[in-house]
N, C-alpha and C. Protein backbone atom coordinates (compact mmCIF):
# COMPACT_ATOMS: atom_id res chain seq x y z
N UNK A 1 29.40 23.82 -72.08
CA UNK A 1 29.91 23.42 -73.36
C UNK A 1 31.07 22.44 -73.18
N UNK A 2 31.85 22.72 -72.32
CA UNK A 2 33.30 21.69 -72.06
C UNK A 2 32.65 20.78 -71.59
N UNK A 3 31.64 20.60 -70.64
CA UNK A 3 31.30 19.75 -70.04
C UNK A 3 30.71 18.39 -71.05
N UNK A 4 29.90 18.91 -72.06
CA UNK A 4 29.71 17.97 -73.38
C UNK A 4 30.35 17.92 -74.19
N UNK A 5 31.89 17.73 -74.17
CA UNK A 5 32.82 17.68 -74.88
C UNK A 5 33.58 18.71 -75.92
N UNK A 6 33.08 19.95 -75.64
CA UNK A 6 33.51 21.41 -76.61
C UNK A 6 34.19 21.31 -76.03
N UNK A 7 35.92 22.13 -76.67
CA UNK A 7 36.10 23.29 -76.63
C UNK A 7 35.94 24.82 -76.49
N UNK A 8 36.27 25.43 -76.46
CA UNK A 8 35.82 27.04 -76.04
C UNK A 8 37.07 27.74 -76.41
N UNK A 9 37.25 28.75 -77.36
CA UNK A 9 37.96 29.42 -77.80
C UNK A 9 37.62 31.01 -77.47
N UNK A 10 37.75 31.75 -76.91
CA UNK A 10 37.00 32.99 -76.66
C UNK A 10 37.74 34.12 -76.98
N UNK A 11 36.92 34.85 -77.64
CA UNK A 11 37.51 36.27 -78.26
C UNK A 11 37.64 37.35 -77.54
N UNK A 12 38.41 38.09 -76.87
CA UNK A 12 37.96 39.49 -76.46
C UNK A 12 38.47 40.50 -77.52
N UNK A 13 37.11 41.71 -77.46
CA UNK A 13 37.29 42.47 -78.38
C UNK A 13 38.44 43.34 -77.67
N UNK A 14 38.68 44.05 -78.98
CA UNK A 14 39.95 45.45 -78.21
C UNK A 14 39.31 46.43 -77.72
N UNK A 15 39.98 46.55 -76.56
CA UNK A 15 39.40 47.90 -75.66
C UNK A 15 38.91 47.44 -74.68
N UNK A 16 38.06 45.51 -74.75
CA UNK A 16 37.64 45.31 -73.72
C UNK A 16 38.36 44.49 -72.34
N UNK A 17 37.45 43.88 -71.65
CA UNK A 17 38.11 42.98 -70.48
C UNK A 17 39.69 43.35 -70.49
N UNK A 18 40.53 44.40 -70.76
CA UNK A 18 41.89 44.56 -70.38
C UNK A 18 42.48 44.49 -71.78
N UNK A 19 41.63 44.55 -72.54
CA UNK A 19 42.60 44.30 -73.99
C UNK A 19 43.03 45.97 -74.51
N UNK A 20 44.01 46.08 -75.36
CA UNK A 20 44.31 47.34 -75.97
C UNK A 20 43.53 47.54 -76.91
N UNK A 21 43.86 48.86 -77.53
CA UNK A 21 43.16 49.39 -78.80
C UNK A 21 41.91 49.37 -79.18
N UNK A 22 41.73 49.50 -80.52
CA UNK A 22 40.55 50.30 -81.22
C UNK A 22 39.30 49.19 -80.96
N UNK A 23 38.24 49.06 -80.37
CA UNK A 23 37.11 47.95 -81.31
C UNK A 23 36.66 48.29 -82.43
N UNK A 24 37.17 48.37 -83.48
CA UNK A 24 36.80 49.03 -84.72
C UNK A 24 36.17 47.86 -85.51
N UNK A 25 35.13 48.01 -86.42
CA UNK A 25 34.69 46.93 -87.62
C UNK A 25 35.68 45.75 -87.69
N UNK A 26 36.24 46.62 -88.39
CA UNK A 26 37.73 46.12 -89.38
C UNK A 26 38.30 45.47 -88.40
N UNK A 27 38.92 46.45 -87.30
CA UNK A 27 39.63 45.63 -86.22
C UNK A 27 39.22 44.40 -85.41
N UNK A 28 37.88 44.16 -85.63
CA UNK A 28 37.28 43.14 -84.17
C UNK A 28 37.23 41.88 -85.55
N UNK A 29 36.45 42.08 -86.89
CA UNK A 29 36.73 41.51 -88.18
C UNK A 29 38.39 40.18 -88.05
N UNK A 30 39.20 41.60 -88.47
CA UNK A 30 40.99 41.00 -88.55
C UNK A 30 41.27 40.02 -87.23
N UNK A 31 40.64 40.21 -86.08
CA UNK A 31 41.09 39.87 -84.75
C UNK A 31 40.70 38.56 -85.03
N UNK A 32 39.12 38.00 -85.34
CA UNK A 32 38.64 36.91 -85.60
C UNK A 32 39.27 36.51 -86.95
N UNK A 33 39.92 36.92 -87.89
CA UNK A 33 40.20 35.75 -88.52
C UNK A 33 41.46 35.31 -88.19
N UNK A 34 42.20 36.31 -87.47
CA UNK A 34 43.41 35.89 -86.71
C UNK A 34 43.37 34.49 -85.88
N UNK A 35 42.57 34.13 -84.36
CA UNK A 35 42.10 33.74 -84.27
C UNK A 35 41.79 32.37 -84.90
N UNK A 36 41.22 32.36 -85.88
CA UNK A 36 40.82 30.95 -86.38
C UNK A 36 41.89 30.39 -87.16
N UNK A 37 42.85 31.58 -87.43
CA UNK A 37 44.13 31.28 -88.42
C UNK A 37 44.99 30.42 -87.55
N UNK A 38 45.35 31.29 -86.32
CA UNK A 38 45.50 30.50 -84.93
C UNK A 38 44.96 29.17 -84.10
N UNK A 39 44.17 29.12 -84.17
CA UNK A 39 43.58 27.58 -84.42
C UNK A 39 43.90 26.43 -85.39
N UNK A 40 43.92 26.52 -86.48
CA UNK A 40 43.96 25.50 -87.70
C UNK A 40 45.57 25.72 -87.97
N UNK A 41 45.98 26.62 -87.40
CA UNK A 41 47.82 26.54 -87.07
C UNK A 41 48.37 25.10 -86.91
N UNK A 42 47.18 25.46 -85.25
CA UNK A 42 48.17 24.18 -84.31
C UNK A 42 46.68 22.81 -84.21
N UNK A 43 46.40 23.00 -85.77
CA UNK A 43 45.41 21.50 -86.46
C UNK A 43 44.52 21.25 -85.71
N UNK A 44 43.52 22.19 -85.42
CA UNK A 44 41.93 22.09 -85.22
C UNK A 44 41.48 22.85 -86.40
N UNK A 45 40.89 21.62 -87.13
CA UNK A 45 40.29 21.82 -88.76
C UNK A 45 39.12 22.22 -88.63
N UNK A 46 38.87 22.93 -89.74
CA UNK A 46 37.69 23.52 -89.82
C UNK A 46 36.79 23.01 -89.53
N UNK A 47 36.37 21.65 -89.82
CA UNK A 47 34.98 21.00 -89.18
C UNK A 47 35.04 20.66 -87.91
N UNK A 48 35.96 21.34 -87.05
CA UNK A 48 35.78 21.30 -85.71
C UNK A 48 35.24 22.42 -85.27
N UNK A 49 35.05 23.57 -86.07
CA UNK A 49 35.40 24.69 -85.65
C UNK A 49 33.74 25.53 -85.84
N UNK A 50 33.08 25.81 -84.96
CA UNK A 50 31.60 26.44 -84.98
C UNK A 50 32.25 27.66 -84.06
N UNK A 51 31.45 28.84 -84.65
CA UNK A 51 31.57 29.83 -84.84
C UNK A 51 30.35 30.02 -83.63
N UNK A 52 30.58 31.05 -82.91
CA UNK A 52 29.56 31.79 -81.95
C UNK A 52 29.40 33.03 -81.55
N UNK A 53 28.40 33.77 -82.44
CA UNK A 53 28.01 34.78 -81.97
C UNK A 53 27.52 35.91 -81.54
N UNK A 54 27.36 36.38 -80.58
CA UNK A 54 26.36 37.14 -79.46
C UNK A 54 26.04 38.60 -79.67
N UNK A 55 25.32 38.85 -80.28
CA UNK A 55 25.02 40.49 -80.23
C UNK A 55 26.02 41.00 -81.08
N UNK A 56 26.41 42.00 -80.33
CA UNK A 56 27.47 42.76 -81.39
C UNK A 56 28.60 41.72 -82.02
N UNK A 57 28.95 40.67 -81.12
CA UNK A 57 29.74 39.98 -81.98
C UNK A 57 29.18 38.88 -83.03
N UNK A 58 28.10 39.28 -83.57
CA UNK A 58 27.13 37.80 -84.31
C UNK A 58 28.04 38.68 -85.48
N UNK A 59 28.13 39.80 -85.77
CA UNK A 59 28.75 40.57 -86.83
C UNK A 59 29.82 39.69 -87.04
N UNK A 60 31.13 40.18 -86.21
CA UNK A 60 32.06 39.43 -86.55
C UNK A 60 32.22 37.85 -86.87
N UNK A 61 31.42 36.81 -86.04
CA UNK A 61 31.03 35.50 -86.58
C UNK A 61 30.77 35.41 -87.91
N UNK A 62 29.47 36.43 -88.30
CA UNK A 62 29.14 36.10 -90.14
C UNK A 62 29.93 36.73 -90.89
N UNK A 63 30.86 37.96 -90.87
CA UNK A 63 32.33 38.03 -91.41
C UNK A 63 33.31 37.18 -91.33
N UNK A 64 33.52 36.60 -90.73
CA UNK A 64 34.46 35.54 -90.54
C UNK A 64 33.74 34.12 -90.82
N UNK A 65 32.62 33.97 -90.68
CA UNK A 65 31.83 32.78 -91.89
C UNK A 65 32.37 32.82 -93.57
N UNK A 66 32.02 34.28 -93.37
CA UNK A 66 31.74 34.39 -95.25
C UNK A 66 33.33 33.92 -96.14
N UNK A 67 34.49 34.21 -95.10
CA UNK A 67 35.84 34.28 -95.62
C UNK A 67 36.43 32.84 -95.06
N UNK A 68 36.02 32.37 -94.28
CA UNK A 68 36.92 30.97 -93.62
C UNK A 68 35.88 29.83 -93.71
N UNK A 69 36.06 28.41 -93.78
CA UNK A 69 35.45 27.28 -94.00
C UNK A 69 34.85 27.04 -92.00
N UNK A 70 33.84 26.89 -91.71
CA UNK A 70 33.67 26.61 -90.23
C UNK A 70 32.26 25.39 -90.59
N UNK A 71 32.73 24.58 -89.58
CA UNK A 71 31.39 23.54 -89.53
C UNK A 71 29.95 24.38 -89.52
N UNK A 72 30.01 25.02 -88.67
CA UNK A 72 28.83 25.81 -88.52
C UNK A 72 28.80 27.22 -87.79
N UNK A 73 27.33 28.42 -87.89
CA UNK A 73 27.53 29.36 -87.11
C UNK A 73 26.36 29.82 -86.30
N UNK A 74 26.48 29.81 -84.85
CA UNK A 74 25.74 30.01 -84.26
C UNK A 74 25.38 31.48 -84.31
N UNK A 75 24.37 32.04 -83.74
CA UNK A 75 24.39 33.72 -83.70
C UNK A 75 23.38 33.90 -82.85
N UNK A 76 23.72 34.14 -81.63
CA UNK A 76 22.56 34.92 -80.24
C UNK A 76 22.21 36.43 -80.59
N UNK A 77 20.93 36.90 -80.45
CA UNK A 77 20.54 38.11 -80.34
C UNK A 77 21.17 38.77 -81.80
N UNK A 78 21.63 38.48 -82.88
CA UNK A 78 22.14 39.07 -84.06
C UNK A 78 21.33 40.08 -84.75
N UNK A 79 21.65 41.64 -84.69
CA UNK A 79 21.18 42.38 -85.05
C UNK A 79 21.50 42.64 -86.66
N UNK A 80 20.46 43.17 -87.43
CA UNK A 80 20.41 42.72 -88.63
C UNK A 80 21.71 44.06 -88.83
N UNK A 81 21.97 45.53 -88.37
CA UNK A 81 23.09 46.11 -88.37
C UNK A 81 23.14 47.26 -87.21
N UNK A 82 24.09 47.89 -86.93
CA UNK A 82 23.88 48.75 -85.93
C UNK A 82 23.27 49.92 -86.26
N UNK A 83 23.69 50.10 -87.89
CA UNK A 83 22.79 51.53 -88.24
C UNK A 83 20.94 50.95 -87.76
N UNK A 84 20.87 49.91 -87.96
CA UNK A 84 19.31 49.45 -87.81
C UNK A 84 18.98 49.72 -85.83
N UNK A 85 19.74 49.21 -85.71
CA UNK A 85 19.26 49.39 -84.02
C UNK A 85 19.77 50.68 -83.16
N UNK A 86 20.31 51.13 -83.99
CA UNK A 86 20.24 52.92 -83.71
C UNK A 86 19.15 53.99 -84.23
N UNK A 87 18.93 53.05 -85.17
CA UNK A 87 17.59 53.70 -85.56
C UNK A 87 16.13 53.80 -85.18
N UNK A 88 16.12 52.39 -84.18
CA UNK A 88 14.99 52.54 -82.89
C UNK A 88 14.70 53.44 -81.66
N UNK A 89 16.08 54.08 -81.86
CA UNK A 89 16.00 55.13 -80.83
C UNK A 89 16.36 57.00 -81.62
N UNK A 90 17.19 56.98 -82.82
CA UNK A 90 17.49 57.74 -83.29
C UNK A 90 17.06 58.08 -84.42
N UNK A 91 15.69 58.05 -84.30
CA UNK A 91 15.23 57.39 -86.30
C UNK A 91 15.42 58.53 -87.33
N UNK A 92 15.51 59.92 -86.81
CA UNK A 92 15.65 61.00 -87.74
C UNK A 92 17.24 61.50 -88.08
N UNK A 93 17.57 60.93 -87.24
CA UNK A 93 19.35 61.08 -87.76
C UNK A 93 19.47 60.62 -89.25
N UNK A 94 20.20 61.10 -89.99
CA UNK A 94 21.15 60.47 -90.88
C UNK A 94 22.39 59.01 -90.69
N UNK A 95 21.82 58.17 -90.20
CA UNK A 95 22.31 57.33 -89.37
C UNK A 95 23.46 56.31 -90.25
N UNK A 96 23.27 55.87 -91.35
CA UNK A 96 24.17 55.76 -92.36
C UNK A 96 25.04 56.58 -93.16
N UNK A 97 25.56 57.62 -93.04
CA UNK A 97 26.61 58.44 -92.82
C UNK A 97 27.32 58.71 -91.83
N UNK A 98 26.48 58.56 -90.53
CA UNK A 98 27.43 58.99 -89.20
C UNK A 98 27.63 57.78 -88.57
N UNK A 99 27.64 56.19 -88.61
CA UNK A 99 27.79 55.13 -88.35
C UNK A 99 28.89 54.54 -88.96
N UNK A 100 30.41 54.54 -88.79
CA UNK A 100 31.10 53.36 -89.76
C UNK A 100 31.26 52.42 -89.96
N UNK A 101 30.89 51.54 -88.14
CA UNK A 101 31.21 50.35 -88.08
C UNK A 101 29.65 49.69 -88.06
N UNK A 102 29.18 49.61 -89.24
CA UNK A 102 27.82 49.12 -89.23
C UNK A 102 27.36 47.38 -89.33
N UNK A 103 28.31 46.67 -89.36
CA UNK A 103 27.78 45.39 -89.33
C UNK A 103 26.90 44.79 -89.91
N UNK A 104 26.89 44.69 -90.87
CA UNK A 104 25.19 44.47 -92.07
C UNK A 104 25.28 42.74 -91.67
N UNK A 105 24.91 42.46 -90.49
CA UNK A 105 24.36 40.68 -91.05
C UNK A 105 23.82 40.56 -92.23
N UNK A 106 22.45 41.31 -91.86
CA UNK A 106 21.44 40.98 -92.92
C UNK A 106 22.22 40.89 -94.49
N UNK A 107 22.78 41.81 -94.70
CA UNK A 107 23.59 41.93 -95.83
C UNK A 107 24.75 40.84 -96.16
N UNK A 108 25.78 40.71 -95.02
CA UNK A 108 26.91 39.59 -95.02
C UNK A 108 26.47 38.13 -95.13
N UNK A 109 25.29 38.28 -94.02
CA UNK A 109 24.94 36.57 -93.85
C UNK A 109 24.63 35.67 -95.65
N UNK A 110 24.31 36.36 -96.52
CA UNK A 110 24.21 35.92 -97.67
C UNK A 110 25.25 35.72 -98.00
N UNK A 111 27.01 35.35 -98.03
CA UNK A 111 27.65 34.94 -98.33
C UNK A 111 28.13 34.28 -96.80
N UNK A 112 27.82 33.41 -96.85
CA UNK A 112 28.04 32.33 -95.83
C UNK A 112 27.15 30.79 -96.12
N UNK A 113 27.79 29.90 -96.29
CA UNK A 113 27.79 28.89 -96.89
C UNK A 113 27.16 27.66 -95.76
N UNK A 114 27.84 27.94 -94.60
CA UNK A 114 27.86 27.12 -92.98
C UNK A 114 26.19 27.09 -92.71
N UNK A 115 25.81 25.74 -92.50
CA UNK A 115 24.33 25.91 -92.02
C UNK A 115 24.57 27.43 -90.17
N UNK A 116 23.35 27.70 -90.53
CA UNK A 116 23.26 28.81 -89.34
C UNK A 116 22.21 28.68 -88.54
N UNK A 117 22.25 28.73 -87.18
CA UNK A 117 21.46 28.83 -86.37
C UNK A 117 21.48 30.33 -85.16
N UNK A 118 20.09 30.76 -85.56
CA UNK A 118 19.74 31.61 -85.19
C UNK A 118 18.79 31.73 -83.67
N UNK A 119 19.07 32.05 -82.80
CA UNK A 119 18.69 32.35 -81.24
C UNK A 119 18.45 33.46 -81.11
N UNK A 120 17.37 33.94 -80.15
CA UNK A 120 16.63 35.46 -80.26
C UNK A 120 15.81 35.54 -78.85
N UNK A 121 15.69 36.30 -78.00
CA UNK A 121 14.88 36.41 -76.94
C UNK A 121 13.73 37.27 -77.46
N UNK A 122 12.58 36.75 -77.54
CA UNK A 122 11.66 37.96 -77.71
C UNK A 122 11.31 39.14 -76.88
N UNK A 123 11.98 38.89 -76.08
CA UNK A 123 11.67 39.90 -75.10
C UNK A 123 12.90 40.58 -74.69
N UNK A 124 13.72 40.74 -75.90
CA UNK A 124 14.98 41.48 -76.07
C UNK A 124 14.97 42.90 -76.59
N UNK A 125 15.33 43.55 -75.44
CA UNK A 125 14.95 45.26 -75.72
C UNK A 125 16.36 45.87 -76.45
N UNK A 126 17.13 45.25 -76.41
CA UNK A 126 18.44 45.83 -76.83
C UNK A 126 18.31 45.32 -78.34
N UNK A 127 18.14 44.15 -78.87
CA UNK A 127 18.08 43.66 -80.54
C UNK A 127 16.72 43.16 -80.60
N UNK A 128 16.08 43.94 -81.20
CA UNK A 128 14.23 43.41 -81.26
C UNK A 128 14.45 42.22 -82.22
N UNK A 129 13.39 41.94 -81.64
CA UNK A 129 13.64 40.03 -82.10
C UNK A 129 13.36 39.96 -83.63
N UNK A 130 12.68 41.18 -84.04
CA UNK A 130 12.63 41.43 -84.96
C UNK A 130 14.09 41.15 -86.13
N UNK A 131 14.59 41.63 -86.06
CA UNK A 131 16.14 41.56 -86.62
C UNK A 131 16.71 40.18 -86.20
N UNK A 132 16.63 39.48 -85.83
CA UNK A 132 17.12 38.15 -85.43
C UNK A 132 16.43 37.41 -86.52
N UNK A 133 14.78 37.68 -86.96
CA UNK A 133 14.31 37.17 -87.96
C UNK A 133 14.39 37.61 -89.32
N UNK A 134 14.93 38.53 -89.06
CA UNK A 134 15.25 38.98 -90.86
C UNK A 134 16.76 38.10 -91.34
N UNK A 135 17.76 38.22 -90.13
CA UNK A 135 18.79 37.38 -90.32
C UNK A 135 18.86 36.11 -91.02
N UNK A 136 17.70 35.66 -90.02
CA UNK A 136 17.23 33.94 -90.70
C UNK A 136 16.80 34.02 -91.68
N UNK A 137 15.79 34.84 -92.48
CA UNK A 137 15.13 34.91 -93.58
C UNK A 137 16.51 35.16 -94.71
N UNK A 138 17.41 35.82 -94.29
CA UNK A 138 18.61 36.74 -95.24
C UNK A 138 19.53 35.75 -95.33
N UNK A 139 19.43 34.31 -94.30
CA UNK A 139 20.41 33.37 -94.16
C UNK A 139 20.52 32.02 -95.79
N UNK A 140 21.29 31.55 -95.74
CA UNK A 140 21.55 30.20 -96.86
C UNK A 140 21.00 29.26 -95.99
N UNK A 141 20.08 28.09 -96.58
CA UNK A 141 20.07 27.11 -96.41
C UNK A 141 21.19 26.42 -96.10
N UNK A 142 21.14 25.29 -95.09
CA UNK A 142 20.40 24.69 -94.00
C UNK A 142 20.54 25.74 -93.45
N UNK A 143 19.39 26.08 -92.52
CA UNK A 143 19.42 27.04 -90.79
C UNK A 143 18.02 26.53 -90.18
N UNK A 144 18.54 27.17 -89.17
CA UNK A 144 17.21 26.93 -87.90
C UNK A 144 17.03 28.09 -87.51
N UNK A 145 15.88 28.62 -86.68
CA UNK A 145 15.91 29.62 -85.64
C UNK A 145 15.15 29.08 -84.58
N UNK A 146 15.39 29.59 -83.31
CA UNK A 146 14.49 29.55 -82.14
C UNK A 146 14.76 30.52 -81.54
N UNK A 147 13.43 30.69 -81.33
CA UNK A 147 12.65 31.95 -80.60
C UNK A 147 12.73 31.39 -79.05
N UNK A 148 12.76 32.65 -78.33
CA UNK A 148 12.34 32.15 -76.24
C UNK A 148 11.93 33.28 -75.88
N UNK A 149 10.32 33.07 -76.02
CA UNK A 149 9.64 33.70 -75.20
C UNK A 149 9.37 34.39 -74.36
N UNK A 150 10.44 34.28 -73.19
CA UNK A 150 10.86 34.62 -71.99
C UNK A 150 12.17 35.43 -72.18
N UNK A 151 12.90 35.16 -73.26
CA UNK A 151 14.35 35.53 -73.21
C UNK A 151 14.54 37.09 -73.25
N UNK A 152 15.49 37.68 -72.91
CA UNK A 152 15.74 38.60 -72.66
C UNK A 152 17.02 38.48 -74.10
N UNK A 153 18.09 39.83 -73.71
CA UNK A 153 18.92 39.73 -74.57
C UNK A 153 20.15 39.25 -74.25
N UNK A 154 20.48 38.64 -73.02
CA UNK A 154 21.70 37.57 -72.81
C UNK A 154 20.93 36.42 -72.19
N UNK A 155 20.11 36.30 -71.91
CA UNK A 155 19.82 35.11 -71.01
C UNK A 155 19.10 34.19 -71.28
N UNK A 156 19.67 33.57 -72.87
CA UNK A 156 18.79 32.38 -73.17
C UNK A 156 19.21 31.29 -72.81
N UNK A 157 20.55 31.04 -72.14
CA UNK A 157 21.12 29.64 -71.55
C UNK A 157 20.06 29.52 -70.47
N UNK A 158 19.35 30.40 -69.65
CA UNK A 158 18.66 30.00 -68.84
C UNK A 158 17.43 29.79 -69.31
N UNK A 159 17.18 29.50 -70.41
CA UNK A 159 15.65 28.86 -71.10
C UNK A 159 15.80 28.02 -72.33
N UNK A 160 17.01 27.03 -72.08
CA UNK A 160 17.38 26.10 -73.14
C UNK A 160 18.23 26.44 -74.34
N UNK A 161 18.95 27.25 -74.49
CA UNK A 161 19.82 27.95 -75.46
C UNK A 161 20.37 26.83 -75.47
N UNK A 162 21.39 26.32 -74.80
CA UNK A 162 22.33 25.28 -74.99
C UNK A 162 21.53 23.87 -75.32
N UNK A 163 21.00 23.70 -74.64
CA UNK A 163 20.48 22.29 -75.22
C UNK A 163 19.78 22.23 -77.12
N UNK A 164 19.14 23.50 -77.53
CA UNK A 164 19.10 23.70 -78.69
C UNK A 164 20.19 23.97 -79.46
N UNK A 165 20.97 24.48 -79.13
CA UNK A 165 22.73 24.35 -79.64
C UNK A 165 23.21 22.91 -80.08
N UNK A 166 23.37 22.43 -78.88
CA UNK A 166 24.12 21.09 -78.72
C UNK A 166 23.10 20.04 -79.86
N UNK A 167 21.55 20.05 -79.76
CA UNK A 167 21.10 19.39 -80.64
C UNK A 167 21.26 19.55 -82.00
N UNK A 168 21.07 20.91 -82.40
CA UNK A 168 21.69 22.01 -83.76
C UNK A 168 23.19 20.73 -84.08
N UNK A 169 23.96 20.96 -83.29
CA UNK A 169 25.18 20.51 -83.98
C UNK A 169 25.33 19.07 -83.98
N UNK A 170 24.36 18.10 -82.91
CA UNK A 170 24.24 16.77 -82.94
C UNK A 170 23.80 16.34 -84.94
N UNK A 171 23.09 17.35 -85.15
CA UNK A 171 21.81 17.21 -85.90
C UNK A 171 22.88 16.99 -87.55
N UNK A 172 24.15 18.30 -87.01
CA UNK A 172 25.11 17.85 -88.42
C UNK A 172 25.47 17.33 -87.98
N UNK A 173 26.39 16.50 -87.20
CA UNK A 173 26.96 15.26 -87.43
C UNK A 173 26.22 14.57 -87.60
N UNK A 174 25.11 14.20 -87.43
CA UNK A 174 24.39 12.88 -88.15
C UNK A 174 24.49 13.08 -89.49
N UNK A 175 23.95 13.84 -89.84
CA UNK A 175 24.22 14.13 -91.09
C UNK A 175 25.33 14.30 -92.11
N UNK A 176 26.84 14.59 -91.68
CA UNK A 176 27.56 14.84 -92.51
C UNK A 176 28.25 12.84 -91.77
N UNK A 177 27.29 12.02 -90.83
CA UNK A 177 28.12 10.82 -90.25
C UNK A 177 28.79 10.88 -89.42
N UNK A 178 29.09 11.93 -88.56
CA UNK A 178 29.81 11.80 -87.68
C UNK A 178 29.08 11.29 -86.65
N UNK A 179 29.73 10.79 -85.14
CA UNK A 179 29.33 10.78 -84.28
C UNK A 179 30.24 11.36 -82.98
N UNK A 180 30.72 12.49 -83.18
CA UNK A 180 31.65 12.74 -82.07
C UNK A 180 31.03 14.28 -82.02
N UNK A 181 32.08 15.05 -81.19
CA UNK A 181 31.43 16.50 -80.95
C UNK A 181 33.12 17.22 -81.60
């Protein structure tokens, strides 16, 4: 991504890679809009600013879509909620009562305004690709999706993830006139 002229802003959730406290909804939510508040501080404007993200964090990306202005939002492996993908393994639980931090893409992504592009490994055992396509279906116009065949559930940079990215966002700047990244 730096290498074609991005930036890279990277989030760690709490609790992880050495960070403190809760990963809670709310908390990983507040962290990201912190974050972007932190950004457009020190004047990287919103149409610089594309959103990315991966599995459990595609949640926090389309929460933080729905409330802040971002050029665009990417979302790898985005499960439509966690009560949903607990329910592939737990299906007789009461799973929406005993779940708090449930993440409803499917539900959030409808207030999000940012064209969206959607990435999915079909051969993703952790977020059935299934839910990656309800996302897109649940998404606002403009979006894309692509499917990879081969993909697993992190490893679509190694079957063109990025180059469909980078075109994704070539694709608005032509369109909104730009020509820079």
């Amino acid at each position: 991504m730096h290498r074609d002229g991005f930036g890279v802003f990277y989030l760690n959730n709490r609790g992880y890679g050495g960070s403190g406290g809760q990963p809670t909804e709310n908390n990983n939510v507040a962290d990201a809009i912190a974050a972007y508040d932190y950004l457009v501080e020190r004047r990287v404007s919103p149409e610089q600013i594309v959103l990315y993200g991966e599995s459990l964090g595609s949640g926090q990306a389309v929460r933080l879509a729905a409330v802040r202005p971002v050029t665009a939002i990417v979302l790898e492996s985005p499960l439509t909620s966690t009560v949903d993908v607990a329910r592939t393994t737990y299906f007789w639980l009461p799973l929406r009562l005993l779940i708090t931090d449930q993440y409803n893409n499917e539900r959030n992504i409808r207030s999000v305004t940012a064209p969206v592009l959607v990435l999915h490994g079909e051969q993703d055992k952790v977020v059935p690709v299934e839910m990656g396509r309800r996302v897109y279906r649940a998404a606002n116009e403009p979006k894309k999706i692509d499917l990879f065949p081969h993909g697993g559930h992190v490893d679509f940079f190694h079957h063109g993830a990025w180059e469909t990215t980078r075109a994704f966002l070539a694709s608005l700047n032509r369109a909104a006139g730009h020509s820079g990244n």
